[in-house]
Protein backbone atom coordinates (compact mmCIF):
# COMPACT_ATOMS: atom_id res chain seq x y z
CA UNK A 1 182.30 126.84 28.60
CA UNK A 2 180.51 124.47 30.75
CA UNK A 3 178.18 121.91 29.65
CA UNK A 4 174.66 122.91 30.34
CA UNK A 5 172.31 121.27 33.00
CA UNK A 6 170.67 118.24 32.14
CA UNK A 7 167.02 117.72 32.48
CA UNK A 8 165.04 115.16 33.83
CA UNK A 9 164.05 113.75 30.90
CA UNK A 10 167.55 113.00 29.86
CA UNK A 11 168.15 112.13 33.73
CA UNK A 12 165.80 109.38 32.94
CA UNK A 13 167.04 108.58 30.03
CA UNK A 14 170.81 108.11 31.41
CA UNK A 15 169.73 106.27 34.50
CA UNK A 16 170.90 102.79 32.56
CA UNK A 17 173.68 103.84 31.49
CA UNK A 18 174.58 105.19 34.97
CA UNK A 19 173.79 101.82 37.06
CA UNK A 20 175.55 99.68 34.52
CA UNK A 21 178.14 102.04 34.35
CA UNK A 22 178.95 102.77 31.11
CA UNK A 23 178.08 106.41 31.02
CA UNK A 24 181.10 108.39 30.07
CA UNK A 25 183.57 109.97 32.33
CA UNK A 26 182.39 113.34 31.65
CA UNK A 27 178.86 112.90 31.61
CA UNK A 28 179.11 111.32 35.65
CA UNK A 29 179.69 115.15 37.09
CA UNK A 30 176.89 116.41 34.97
CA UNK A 31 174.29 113.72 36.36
CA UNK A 32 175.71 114.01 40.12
CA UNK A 33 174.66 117.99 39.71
CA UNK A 34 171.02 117.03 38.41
CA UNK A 35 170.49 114.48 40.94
CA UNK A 36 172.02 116.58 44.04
CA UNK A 37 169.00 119.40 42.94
CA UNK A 38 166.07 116.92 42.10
CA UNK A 39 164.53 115.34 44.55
CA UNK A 40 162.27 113.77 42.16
CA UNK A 41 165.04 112.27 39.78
CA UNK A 42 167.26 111.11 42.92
CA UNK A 43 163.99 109.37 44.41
CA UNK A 44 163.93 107.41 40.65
CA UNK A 45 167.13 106.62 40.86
CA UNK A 46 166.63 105.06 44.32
CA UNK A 47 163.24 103.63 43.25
CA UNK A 48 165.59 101.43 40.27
CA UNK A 49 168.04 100.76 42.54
CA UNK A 50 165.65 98.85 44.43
CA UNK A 51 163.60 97.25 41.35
CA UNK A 52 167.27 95.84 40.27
CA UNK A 53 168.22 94.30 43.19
CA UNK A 54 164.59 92.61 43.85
CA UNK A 55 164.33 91.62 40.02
CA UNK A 56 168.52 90.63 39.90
CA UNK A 57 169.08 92.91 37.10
CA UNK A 58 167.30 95.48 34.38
CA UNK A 59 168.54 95.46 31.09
CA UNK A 60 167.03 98.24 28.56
CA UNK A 61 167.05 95.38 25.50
CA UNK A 62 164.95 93.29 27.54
CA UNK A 63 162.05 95.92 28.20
CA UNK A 64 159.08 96.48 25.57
CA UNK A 65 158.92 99.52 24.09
CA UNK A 66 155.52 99.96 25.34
CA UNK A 67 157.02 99.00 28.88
CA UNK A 68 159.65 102.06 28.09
CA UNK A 69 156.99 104.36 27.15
CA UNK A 70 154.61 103.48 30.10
CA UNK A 71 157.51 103.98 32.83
CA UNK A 72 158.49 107.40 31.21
CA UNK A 73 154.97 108.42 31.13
CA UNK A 74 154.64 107.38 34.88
CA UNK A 75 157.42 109.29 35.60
CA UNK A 76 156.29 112.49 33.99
CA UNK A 77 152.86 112.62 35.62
CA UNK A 78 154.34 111.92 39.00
CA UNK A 79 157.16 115.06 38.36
CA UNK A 80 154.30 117.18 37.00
CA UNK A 81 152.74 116.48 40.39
CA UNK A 82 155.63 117.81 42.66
């Protein structure tokens, strides 16, 4: 039985883990799938690609969880609006 689709709140969620590359093995194919469907979540991914190489690097235990909270909620209104 396959693993079932992730969403793109957990796509979020992941993104650390998948530019510092410490998500698991198994979990890679999983986020590929998401990110191959969603526009939305592969523009994200592109749009913290680029805030890590102009700000040298993002660390999650370095960001407020206010910060955390804002950027999720940005991210949500802008995927509502798609």
């Amino acid at each position: 039985m396959s693993e079932p689709e992730l969403t793109c709140k957990e796509v979020v969620e992941l993104v650390n883990d998948y530019l510092s590359a410490v998500m698991p093995a198994a979990d890679r194919p999983r986020f590929a799938d998401h990110l191959a469907e969603c526009p939305g979540c592969s523009t994200y991914l592109e749009q913290m690609k680029t805030t890590i190489e102009l700000t040298g690097q993002l660390r999650e235990d370095e960001l407020g969880d206010d910060i955390k909270r804002d950027l999720l909620e940005a991210f949500r209104r802008w995927k509502k609006s798609l």
